[in-house]
Protein backbone atom coordinates (compact mmCIF):
# COMPACT_ATOMS: atom_id res chain seq x y z
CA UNK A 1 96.45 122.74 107.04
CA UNK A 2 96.44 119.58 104.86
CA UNK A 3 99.15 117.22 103.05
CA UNK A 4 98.38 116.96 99.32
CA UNK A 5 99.96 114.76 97.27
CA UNK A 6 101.62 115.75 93.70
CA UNK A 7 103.35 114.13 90.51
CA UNK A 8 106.56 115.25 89.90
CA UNK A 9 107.90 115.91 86.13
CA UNK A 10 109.90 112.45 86.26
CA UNK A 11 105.87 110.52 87.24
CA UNK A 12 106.93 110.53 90.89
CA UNK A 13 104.24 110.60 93.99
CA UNK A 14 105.62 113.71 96.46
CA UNK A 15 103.80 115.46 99.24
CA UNK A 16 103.40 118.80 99.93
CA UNK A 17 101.70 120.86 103.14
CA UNK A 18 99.35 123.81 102.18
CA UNK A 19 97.71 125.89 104.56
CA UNK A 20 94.14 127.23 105.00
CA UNK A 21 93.99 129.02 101.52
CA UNK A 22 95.25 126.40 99.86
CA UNK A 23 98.93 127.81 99.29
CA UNK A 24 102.07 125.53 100.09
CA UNK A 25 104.14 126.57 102.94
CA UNK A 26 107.71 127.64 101.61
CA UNK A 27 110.01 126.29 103.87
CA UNK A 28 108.55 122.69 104.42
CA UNK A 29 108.67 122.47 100.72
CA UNK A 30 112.05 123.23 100.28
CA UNK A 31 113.06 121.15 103.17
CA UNK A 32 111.10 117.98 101.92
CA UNK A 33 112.83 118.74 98.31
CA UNK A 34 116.42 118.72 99.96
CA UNK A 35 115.16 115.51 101.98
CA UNK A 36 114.43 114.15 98.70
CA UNK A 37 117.31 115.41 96.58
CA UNK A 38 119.37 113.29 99.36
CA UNK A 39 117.44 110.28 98.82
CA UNK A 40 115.11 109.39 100.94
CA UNK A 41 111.85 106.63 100.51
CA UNK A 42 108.78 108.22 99.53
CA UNK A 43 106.80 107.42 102.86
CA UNK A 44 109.92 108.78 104.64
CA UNK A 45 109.09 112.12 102.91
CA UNK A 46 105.56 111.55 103.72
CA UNK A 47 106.08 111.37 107.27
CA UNK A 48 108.33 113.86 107.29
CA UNK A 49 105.26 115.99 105.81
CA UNK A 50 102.73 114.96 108.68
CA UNK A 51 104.91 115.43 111.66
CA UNK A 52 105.99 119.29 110.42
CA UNK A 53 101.79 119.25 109.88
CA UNK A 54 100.91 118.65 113.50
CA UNK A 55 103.93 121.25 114.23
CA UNK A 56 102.81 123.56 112.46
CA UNK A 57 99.78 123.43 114.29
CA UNK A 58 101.09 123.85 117.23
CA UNK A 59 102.28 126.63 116.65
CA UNK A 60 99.06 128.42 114.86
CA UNK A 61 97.59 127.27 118.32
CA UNK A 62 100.05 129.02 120.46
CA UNK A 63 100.45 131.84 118.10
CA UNK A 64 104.09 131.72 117.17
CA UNK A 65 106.33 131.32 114.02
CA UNK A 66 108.62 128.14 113.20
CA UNK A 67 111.87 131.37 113.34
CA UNK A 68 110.63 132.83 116.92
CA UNK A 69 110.78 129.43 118.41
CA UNK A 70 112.66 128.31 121.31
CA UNK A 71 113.20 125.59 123.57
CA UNK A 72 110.06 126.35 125.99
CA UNK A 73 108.03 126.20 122.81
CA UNK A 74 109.56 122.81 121.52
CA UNK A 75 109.26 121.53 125.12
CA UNK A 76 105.66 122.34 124.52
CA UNK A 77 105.09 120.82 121.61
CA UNK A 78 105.97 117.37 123.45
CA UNK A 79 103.17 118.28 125.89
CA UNK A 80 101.05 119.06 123.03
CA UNK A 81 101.74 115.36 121.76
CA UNK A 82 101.00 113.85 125.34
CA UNK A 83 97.64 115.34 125.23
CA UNK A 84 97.70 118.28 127.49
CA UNK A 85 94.92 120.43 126.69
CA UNK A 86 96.02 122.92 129.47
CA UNK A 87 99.29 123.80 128.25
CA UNK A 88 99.02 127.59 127.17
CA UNK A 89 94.73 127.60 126.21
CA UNK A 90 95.51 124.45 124.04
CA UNK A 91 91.97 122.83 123.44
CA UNK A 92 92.68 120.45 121.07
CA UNK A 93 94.72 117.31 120.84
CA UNK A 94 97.20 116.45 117.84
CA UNK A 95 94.36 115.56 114.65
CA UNK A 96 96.33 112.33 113.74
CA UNK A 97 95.99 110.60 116.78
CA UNK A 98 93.19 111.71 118.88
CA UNK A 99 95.23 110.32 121.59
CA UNK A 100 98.32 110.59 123.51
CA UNK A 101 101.47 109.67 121.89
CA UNK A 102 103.83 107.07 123.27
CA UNK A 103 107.23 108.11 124.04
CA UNK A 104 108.72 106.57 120.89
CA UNK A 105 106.45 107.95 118.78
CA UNK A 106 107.30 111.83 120.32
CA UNK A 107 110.79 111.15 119.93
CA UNK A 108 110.25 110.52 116.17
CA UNK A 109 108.39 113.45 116.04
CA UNK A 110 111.11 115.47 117.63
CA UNK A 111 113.52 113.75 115.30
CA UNK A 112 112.12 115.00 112.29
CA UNK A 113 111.99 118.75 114.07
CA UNK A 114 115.61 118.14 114.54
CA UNK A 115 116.33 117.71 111.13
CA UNK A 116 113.89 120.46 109.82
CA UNK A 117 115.85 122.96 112.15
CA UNK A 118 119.01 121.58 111.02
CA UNK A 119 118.55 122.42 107.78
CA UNK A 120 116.93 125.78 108.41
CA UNK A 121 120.43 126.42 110.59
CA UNK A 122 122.67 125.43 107.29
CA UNK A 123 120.26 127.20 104.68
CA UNK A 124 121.89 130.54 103.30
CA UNK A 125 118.35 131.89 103.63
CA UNK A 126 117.35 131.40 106.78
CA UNK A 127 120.18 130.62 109.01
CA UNK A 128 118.63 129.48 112.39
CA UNK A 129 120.95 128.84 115.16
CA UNK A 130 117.92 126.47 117.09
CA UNK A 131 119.48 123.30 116.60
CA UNK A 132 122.95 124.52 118.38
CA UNK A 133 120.97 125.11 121.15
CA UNK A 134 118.76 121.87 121.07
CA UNK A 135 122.29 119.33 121.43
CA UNK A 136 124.79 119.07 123.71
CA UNK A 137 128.21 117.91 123.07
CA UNK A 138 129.43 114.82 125.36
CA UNK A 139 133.10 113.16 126.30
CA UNK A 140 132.73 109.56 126.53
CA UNK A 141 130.05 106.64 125.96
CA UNK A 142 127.09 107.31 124.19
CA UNK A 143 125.47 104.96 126.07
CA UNK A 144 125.74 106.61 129.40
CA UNK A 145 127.77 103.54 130.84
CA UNK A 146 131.32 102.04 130.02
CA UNK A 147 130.48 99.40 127.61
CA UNK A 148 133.38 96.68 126.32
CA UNK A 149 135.41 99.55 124.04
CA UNK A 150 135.01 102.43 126.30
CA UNK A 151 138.56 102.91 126.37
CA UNK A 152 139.21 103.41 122.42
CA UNK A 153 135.89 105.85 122.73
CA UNK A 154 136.52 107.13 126.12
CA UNK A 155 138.37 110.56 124.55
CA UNK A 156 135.45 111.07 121.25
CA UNK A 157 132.85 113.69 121.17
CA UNK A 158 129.28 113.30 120.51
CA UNK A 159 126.26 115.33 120.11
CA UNK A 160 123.20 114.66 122.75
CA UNK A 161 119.66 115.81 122.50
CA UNK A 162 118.76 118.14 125.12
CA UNK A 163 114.57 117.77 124.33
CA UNK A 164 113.93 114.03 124.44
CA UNK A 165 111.93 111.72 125.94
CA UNK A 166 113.23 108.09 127.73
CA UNK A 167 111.95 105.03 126.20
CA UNK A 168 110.67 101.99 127.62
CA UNK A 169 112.41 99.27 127.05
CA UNK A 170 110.66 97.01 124.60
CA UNK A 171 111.05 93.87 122.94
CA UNK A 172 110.41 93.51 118.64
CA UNK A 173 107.38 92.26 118.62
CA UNK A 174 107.41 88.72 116.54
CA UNK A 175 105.09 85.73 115.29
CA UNK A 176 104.72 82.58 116.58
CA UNK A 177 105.36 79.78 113.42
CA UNK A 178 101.68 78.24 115.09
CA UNK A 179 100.40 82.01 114.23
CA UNK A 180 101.65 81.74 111.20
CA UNK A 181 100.08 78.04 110.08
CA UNK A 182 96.48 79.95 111.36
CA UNK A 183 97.18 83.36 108.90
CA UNK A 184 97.61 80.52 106.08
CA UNK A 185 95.34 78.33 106.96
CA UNK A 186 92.59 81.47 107.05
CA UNK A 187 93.38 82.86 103.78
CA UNK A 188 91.06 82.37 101.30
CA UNK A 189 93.23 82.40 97.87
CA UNK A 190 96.36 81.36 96.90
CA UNK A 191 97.25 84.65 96.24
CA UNK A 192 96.99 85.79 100.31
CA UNK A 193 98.73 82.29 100.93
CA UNK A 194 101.73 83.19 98.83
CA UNK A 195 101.72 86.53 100.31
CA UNK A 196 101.58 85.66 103.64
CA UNK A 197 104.21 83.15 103.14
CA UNK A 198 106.67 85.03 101.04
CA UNK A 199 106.93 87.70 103.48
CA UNK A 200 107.31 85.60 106.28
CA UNK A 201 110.06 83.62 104.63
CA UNK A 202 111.87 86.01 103.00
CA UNK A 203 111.74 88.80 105.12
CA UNK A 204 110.94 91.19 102.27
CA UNK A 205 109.13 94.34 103.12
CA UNK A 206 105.85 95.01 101.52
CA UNK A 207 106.99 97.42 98.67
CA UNK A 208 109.74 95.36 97.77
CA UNK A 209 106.99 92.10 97.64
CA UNK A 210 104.41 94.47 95.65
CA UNK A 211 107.30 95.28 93.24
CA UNK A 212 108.05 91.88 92.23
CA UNK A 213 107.41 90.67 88.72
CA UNK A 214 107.39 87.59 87.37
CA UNK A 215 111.37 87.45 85.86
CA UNK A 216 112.32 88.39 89.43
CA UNK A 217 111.70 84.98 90.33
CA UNK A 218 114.27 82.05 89.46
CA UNK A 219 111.93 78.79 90.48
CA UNK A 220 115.15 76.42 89.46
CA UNK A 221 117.32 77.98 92.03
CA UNK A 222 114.33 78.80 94.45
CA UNK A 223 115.50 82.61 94.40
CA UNK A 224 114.05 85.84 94.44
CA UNK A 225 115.54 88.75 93.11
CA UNK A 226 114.61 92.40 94.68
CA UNK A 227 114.93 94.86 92.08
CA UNK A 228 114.91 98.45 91.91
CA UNK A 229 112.81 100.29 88.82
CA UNK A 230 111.85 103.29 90.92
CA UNK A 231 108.26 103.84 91.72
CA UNK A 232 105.83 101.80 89.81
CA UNK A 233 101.78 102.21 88.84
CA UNK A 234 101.29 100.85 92.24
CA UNK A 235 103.29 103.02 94.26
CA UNK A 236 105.32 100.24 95.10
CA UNK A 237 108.91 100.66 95.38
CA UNK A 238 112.12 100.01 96.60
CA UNK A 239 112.93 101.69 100.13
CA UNK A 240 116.84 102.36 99.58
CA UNK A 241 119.60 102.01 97.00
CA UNK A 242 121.20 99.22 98.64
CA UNK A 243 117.60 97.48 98.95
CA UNK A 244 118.67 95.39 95.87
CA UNK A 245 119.30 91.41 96.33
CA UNK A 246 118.73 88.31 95.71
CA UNK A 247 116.75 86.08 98.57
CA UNK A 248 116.76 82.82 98.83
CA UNK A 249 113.53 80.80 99.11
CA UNK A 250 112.38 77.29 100.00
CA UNK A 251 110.69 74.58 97.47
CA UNK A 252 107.77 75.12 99.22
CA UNK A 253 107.01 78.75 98.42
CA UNK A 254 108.19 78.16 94.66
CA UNK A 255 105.51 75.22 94.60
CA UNK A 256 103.06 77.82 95.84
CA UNK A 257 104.08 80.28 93.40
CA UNK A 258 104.00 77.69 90.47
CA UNK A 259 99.99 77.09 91.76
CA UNK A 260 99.00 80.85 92.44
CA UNK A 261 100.81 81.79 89.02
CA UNK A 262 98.46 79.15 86.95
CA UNK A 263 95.66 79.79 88.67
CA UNK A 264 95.01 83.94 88.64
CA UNK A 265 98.00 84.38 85.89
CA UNK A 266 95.36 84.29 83.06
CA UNK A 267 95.42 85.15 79.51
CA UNK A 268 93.78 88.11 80.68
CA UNK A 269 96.55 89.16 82.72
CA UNK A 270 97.95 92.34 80.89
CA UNK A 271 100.54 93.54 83.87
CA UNK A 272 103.98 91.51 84.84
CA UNK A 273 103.58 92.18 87.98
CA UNK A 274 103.27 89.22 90.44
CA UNK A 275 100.75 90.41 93.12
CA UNK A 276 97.34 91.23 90.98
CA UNK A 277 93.70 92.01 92.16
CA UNK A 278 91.56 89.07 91.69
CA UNK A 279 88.83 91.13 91.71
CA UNK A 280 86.40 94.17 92.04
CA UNK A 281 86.32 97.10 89.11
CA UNK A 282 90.26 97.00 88.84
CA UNK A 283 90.70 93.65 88.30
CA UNK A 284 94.23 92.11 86.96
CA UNK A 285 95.63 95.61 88.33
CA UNK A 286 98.80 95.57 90.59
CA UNK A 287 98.22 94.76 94.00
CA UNK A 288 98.39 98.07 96.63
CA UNK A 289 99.34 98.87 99.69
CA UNK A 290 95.64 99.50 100.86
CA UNK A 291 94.62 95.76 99.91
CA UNK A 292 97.60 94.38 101.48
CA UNK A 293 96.46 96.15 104.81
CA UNK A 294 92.51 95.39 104.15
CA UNK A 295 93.74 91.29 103.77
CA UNK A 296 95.93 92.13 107.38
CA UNK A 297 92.32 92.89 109.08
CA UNK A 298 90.39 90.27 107.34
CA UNK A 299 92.81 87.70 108.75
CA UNK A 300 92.79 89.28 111.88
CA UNK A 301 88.98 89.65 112.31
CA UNK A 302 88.99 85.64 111.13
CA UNK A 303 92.15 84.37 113.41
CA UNK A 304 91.88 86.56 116.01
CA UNK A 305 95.77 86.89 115.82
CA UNK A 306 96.87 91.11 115.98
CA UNK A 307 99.48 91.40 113.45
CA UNK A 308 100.80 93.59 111.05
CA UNK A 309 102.89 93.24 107.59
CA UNK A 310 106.11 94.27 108.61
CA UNK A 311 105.86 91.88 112.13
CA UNK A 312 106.20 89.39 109.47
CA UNK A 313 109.72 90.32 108.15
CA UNK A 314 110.51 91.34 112.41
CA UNK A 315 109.44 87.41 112.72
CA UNK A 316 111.60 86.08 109.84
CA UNK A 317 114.65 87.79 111.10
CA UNK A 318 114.65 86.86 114.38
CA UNK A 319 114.11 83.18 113.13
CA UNK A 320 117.23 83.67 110.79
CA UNK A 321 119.40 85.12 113.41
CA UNK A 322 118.24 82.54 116.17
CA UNK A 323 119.95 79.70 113.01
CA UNK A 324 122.86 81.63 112.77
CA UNK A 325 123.17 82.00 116.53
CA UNK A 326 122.45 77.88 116.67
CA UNK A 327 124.74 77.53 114.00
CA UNK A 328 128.19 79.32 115.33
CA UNK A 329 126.94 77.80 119.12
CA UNK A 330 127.44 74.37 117.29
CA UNK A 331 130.64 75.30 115.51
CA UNK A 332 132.44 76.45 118.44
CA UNK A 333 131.23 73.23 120.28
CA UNK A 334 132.65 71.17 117.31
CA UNK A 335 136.22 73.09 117.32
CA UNK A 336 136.45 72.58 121.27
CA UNK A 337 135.77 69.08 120.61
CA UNK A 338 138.19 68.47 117.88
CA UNK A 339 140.50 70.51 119.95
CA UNK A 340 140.34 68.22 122.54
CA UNK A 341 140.47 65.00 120.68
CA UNK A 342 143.94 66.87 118.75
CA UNK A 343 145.06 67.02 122.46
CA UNK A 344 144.28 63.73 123.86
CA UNK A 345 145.42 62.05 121.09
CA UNK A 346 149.22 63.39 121.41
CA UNK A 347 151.69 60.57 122.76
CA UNK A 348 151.92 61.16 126.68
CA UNK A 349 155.91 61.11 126.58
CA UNK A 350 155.79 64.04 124.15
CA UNK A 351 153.68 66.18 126.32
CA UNK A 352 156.83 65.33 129.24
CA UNK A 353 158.93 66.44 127.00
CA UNK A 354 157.93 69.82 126.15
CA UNK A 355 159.10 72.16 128.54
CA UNK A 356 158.30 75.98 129.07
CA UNK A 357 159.88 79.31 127.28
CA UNK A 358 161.48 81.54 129.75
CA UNK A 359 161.39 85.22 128.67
């Protein structure tokens, strides 16, 4: 089995999983077009496409159909994922990661089986009652303890998965502002520095920064403004519909962008987009996911640092909600303060005066 990619009637990139002969499987394609009728990212439905691959698999392996499964065979599959070669004459370990699979990354495997069967269970066609069996309805918490407004939720119902694996706990993993003077300080062009920058500031995601073109940015009013034209020559796009906004950047970054715009922006330049290749065969192309990640292991390789892309809009977050957190902190001091001073400065003989309500 393989994923191959296709363009749709509209110029869309989909996926699609063919077997041996080369034929698409029926039922993953209709599931991905539902998943896509409903709206979801591109990548989404390309994930979706590579966990139902290694499923699929699994079950070639153990010589079973996706509508004869049940929960042993599910239970398997997560054994499958951990590497067990042993489990029923398995020899070989899931193709995409050579490796066992972290708990989190199993339970978003499972959570795309979830939905497959779901939909299988709700489709006239098929009608598959697996995903009754695979949840468990629950009175109470969802969080398995009484948390602050247990007793509003204390009498709700809830669905609980019956095949999933505990988590460690973990924190989001982040970037030091030193780190981030090194990644800038490494990169060669002021293309990488503005890169590097915006996403770090802004806490765009890397579609939305490869979609960008140059009306998109307002230097006077040092915004940015994330648009959504669907998916562009570079496969770039926007992840959801409410993705859309308008970002606010320092005069820093638009200085930067005023420099990297007169320096690459050429006559040349055919393309509005902001991000362009500076070189090779397709040069003055859109920039592409694949050289965003190639510039990620350059910079580690020169820095040392182990990053990725998106730990860049994890770090500005957590350095935006850290100012907000500062922020309110220092407005409730303020309040008590003024409070206080209100308080003290009330004449002593009108505080005597004032005398309790009895009920």
């Amino acid at each position: 089995m393989r994923v191959e990619s296709f363009q749709t009637s509209n110029g869309s990139t989909r996926y699609l999983l063919v077997d041996s002969t080369g034929a698409p499987i029926d039922v993953i394609r209709k599931f991905l077009r539902f998943k896509d009728n409903c709206g979801r990212a591109r990548n989404t439905l390309k994930a979706y496409c590579f966990h139902l691959k290694s499923y699929f698999e699994y079950l070639t392996a153990i010589n079973m159909t996706f509508d004869k499964v049940g929960m042993d065979e599910l239970a398997g599959f997560i054994r499958w994922l951990q590497g067990d070669r042993n489990y029923r004459n398995i020899i070989a370990l899931p193709p995409e990661t050579g490796q066992k699979c972290s708990a989190r990354t199993i339970n978003v495997y499972m959570s795309t089986i979830y939905a497959f069967y779901d939909y299988l269970s709700r489709h006239e066609e098929y009608q598959l009652r697996l995903s009754d069996r695979l949840t468990r309805t629950i009175l109470g918490s969802r969080r398995g303890f009484r948390d602050f407004l247990y007793h509003i939720n204390k009498s709700k119902l809830y669905e609980s998965r019956i095949i999933k694996l505990k988590e460690p706990r973990s924190h989001i993993k982040t970037i030091k502002k030193a780190e981030i003077e090194l990644l800038l300080s490494a990169c060669l062009t002021l293309r990488d520095q503005f890169l590097i920058q915006l996403l770090w500031e802004s806490g765009l995601r890397v579609g939305e920064a490869l979609a960008l073109w140059l009306e998109d940015v307002e230097p006077d009013a040092h915004r940015i403004h994330v648009v959504d034209r669907g998916e562009l020559e570079n496969l770039s796009e926007i992840k959801t519909v409410c993705s859309p906004r308008t970002v606010d950047v320092s005069a820093d970054l638009m200085n930067l962008f005023f420099e990297y715009i007169a320096e690459s922006h050429t006559d040349d330049v055919d393309t509005n987009h902001v991000f362009i290749k500076l070189s090779g065969p397709n040069m003055y192309s859109p920039l592409e996911y694949s050289d965003v990640a190639a510039l990620v292991r350059r910079l580690r390789n020169r820095t040392g640092i182990y990053f990725t892309a998106h730990m860049l809009r994890h770090s500005s977050l957590s350095v935006n909600a850290n100012r907000k957190m500062s922020f309110f902190a220092g407005m409730e001091c303020h309040l008590l303060a003024v409070s206080m001073r209100w308080v003290c400065s009330l004449d002593y003989p009108l505080l005597v005066g004032l005398k309790p309500v009895k009920s």
